[in-house]
Protein backbone atom coordinates (compact mmCIF):
# COMPACT_ATOMS: atom_id res chain seq x y z
CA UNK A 1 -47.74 -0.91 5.84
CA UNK A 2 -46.76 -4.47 5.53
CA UNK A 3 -43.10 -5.50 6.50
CA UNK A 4 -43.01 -8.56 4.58
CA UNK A 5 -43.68 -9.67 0.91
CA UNK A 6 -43.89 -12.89 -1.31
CA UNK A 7 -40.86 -14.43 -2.79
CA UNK A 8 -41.80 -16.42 -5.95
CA UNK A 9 -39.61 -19.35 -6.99
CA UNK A 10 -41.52 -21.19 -9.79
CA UNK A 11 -45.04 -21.99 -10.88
CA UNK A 12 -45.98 -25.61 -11.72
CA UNK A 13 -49.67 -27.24 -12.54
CA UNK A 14 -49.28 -29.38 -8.96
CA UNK A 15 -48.15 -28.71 -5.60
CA UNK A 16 -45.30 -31.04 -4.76
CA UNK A 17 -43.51 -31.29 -1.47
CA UNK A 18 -39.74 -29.27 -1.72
CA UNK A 19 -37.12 -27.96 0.73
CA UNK A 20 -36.99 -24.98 2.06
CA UNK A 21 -35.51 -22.01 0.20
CA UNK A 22 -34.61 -18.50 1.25
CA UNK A 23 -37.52 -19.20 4.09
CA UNK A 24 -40.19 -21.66 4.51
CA UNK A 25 -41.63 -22.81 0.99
CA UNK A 26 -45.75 -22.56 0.57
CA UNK A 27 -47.65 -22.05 -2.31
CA UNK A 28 -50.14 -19.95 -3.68
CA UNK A 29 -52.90 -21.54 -6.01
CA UNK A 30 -55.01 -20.04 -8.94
CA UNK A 31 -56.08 -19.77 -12.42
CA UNK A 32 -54.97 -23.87 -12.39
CA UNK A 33 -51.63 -22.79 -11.65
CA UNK A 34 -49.48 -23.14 -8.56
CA UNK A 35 -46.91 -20.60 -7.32
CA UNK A 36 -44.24 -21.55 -4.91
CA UNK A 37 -42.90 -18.58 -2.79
CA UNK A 38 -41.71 -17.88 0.81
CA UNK A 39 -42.94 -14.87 3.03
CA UNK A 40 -39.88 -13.21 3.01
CA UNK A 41 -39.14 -9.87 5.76
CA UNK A 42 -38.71 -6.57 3.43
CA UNK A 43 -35.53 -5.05 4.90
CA UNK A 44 -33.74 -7.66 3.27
CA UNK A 45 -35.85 -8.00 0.31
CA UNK A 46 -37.81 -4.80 -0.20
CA UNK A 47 -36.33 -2.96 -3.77
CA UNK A 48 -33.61 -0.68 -1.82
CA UNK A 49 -32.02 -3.41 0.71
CA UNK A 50 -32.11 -5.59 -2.92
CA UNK A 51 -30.53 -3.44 -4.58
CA UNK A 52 -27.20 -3.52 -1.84
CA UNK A 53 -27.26 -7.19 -1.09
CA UNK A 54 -27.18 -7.61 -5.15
CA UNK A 55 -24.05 -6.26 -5.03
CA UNK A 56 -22.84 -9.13 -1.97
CA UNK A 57 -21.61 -11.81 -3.66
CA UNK A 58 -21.70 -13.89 -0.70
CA UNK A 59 -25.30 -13.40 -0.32
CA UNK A 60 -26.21 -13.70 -3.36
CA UNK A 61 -24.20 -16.89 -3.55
CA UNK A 62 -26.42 -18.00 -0.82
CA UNK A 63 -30.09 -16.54 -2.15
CA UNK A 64 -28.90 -18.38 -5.44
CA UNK A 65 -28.34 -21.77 -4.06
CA UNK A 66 -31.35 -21.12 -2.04
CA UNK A 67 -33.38 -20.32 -5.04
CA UNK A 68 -32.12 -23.22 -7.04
CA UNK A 69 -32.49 -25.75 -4.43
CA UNK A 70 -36.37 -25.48 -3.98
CA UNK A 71 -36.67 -24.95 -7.83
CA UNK A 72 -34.84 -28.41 -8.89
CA UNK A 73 -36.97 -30.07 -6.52
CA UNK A 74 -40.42 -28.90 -8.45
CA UNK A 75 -38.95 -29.93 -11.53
CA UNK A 76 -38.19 -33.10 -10.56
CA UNK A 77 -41.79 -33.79 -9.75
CA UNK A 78 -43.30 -31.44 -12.00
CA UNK A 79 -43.18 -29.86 -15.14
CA UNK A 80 -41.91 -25.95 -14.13
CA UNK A 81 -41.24 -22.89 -14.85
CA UNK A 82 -39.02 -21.31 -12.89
CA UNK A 83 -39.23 -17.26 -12.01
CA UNK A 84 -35.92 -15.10 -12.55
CA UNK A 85 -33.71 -15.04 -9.26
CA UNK A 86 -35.27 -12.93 -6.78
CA UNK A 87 -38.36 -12.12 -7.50
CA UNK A 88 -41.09 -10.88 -4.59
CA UNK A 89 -44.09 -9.31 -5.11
CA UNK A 90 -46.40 -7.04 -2.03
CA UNK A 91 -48.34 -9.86 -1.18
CA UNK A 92 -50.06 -13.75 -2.13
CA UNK A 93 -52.69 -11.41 -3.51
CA UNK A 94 -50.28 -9.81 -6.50
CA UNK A 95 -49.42 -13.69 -7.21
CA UNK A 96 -52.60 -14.36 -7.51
CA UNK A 97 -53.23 -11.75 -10.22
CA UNK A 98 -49.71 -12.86 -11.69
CA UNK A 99 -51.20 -16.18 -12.22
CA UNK A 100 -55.01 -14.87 -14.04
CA UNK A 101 -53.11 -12.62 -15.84
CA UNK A 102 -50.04 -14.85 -17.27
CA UNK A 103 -52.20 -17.87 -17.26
CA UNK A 104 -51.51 -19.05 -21.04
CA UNK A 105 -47.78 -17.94 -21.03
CA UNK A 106 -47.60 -20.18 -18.06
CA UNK A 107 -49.55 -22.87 -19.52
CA UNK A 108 -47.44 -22.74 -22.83
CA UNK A 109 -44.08 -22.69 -20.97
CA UNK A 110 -45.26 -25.59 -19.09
CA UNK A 111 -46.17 -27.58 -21.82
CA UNK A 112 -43.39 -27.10 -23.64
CA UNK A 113 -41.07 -28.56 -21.08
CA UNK A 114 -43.78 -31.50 -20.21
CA UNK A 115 -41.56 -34.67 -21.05
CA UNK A 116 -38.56 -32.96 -21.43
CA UNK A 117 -35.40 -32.14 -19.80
CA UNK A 118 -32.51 -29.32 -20.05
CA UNK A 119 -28.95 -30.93 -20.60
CA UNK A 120 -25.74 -28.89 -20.08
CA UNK A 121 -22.68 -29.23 -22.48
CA UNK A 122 -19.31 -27.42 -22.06
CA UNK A 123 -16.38 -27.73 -24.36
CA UNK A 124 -12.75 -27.37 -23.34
CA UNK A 125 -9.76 -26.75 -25.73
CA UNK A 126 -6.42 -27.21 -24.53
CA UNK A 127 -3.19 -25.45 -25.52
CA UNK A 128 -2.82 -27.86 -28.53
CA UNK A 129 -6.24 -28.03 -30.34
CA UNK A 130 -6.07 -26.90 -33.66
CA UNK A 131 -2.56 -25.50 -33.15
CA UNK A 132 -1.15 -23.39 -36.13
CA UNK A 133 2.50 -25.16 -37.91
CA UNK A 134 5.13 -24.50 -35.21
CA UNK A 135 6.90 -22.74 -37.86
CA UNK A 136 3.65 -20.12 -37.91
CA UNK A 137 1.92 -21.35 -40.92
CA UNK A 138 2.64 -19.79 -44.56
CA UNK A 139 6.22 -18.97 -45.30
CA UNK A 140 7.10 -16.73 -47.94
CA UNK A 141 10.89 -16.26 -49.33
CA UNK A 142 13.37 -14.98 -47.08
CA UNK A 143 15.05 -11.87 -48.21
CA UNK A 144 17.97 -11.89 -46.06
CA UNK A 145 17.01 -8.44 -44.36
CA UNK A 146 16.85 -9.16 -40.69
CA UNK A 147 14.02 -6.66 -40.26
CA UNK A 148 12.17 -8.08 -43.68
CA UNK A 149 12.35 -11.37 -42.07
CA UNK A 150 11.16 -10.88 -39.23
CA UNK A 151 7.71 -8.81 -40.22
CA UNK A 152 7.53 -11.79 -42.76
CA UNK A 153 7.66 -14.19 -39.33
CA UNK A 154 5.76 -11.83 -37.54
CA UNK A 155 2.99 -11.86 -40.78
CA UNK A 156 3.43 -15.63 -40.73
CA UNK A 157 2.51 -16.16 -37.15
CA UNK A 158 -0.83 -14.12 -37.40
CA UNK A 159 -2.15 -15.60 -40.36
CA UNK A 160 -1.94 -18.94 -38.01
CA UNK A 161 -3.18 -17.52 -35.25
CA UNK A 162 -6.02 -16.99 -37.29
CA UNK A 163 -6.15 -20.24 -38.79
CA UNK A 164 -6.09 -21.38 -35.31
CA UNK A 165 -9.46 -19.26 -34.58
CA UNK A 166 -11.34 -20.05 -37.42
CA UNK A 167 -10.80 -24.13 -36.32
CA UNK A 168 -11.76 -23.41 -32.85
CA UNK A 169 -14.52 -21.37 -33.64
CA UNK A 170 -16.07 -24.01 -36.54
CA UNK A 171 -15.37 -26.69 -34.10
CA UNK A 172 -18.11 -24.69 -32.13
CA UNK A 173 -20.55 -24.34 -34.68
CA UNK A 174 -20.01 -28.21 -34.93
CA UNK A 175 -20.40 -29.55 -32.00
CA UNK A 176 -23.74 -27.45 -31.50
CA UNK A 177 -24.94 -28.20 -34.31
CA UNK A 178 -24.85 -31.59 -33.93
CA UNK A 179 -26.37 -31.53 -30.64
CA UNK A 180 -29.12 -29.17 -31.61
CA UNK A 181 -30.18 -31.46 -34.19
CA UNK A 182 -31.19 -33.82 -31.10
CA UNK A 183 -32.79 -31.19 -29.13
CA UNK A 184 -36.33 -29.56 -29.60
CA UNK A 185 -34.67 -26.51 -28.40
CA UNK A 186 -31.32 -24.90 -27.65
CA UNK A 187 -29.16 -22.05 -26.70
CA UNK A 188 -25.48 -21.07 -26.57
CA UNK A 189 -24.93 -18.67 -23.06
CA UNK A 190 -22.07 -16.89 -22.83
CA UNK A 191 -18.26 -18.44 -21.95
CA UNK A 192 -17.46 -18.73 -18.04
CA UNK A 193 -14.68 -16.92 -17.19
CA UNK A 194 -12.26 -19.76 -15.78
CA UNK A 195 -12.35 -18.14 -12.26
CA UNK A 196 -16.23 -19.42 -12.67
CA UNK A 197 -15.63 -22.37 -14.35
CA UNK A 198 -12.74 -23.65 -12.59
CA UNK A 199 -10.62 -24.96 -15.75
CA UNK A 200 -7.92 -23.28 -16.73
CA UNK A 201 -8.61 -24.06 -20.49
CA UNK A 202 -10.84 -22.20 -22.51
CA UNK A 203 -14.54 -22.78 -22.48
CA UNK A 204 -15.19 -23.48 -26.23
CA UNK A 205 -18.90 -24.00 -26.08
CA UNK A 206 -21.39 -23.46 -22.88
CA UNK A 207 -24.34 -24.62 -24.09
CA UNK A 208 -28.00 -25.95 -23.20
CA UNK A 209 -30.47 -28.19 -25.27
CA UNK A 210 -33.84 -29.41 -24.01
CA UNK A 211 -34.46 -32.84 -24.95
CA UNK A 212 -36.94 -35.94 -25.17
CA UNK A 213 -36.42 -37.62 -22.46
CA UNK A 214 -36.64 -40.48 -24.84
CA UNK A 215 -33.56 -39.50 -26.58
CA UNK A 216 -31.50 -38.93 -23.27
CA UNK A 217 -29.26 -41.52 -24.25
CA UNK A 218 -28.96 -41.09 -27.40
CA UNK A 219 -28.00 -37.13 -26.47
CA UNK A 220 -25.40 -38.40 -24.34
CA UNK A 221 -23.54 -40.85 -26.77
CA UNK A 222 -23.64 -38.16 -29.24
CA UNK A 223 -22.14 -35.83 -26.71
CA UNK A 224 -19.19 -38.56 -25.55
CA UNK A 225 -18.66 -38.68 -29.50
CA UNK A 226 -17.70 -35.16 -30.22
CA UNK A 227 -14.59 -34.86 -28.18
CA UNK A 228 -11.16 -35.24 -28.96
CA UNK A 229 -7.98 -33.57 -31.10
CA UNK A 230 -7.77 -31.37 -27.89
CA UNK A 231 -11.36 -31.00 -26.91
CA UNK A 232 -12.69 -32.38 -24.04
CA UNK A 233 -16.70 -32.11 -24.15
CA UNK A 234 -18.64 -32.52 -21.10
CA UNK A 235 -22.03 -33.25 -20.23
CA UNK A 236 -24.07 -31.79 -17.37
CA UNK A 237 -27.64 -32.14 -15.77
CA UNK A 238 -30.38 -32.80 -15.97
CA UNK A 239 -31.84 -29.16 -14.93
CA UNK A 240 -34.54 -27.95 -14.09
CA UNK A 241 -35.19 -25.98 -17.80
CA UNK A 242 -34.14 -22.33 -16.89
CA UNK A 243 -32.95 -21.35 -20.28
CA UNK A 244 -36.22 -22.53 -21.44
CA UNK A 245 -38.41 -21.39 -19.13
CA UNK A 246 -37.67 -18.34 -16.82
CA UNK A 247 -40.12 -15.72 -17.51
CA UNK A 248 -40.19 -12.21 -16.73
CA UNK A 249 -42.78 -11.95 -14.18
CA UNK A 250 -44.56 -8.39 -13.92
């Protein structure tokens, strides 16, 4: 029984020099396709060890970085599509059936990314963006009853509040919609938690748009454009397309 398998990074139409990832990167050719990997030793790796270190966030801070780092580097050279974060099959010979068998999704993926490039955009809003009236919004008449008033403060406040909401969350839809019409593809992830995303304002929009690389520029103005009234929107990349690309390999 084997003690080692094959960790699979990406698969690209070329082979391209690249760093080094979680071990020595080689490749594995077939079916027109190239597959990056790494021999990688099972008692780290194999499905049971995997399933503890997955739970290490220091090494999985490290297999991430690892994974990413050899994976940017295709991209840059090639067109890619990168394989989900640890990923390692028995042996080159299961890649090489990965390949035959998942030839056209591969080729598809690739060509859909040929000539283009993934752009992140985050959007902050501070304290102040689309604050309610400081005196909570809608007032109705005062009745003079300390506990009527208040509920009718208390009332007052919410229905701001969720004014307040409503702005933020239609500033959203705005700002993606505008850069989605410059994108042949895009996707809204989830917000980072600020303990991720190191701002202690909250993430209005993460978002990702693969674009022309003709219309990079043109992306970015737009993107410098839609900030402002308490928004700050900010522009990251180019990646290496994941949340275009990253297939499920079986």
């Amino acid at each position: 029984m084997t003690d080692t398998g094959t960790y699979v990074y990406a698969v690209a139409r070329a082979a391209v020099e690249c760093p080094d990832g979680v071990a020595p990167v080689r490749t594995v050719a077939g079916a027109g396709l190239v597959a990056y990997v790494s021999t990688v030793p099972l008692d780290e790796f194999g499905e049971e060890p995997l399933r503890r270190s997955l739970e290490d966030l220091d090494w999985l801070a490290v297999t991430a970085r690892a994974h990413h780092r050899v994976v940017e580097a295709v991209a840059a050279a090639t067109p890619t599509a990168p394989v989900r974060l640890v990923t390692v099959y028995a042996d080159d010979a299961q890649v090489r059936d990965l390949l035959e068998r998942r030839r056209d999704d591969f080729l598809e993926v690739l060509s859909h990314v040929t000539g283009r490039r993934e752009w992140g955009v985050k959007a902050y809003v501070g304290p102040g963006a689309a604050a309610p009236d400081a005196r909570g919004g809608d007032r109705e008449d005062d009745t003079g009853k300390p506990g009527t008033a208040y509920l009718q403060r208390r009332q007052a406040s919410l229905r701001g509040r969720e004014r307040a909401r409503r702005q933020i969350a239609g500033r959203a839809e705005h700002i993606h919609a505008a850069l989605s019409s410059l994108a042949v593809a895009s996707c809204r992830h989830r917000a980072q938690d600020p303990q991720l995303s190191g701002r202690n304002e909250a993430m209005l929009l993460n978002g990702a748009y693969l674009v022309d690389e003709s219309r990079d520029e043109e992306f970015a103005a737009t993107v410098g454009s839609l900030g402002g009234d308490g928004v700050e929107v900010r522009l990251t990349g180019p990646w290496a397309p994941y949340s275009f690309t990253v297939m499920e390999a079986c």
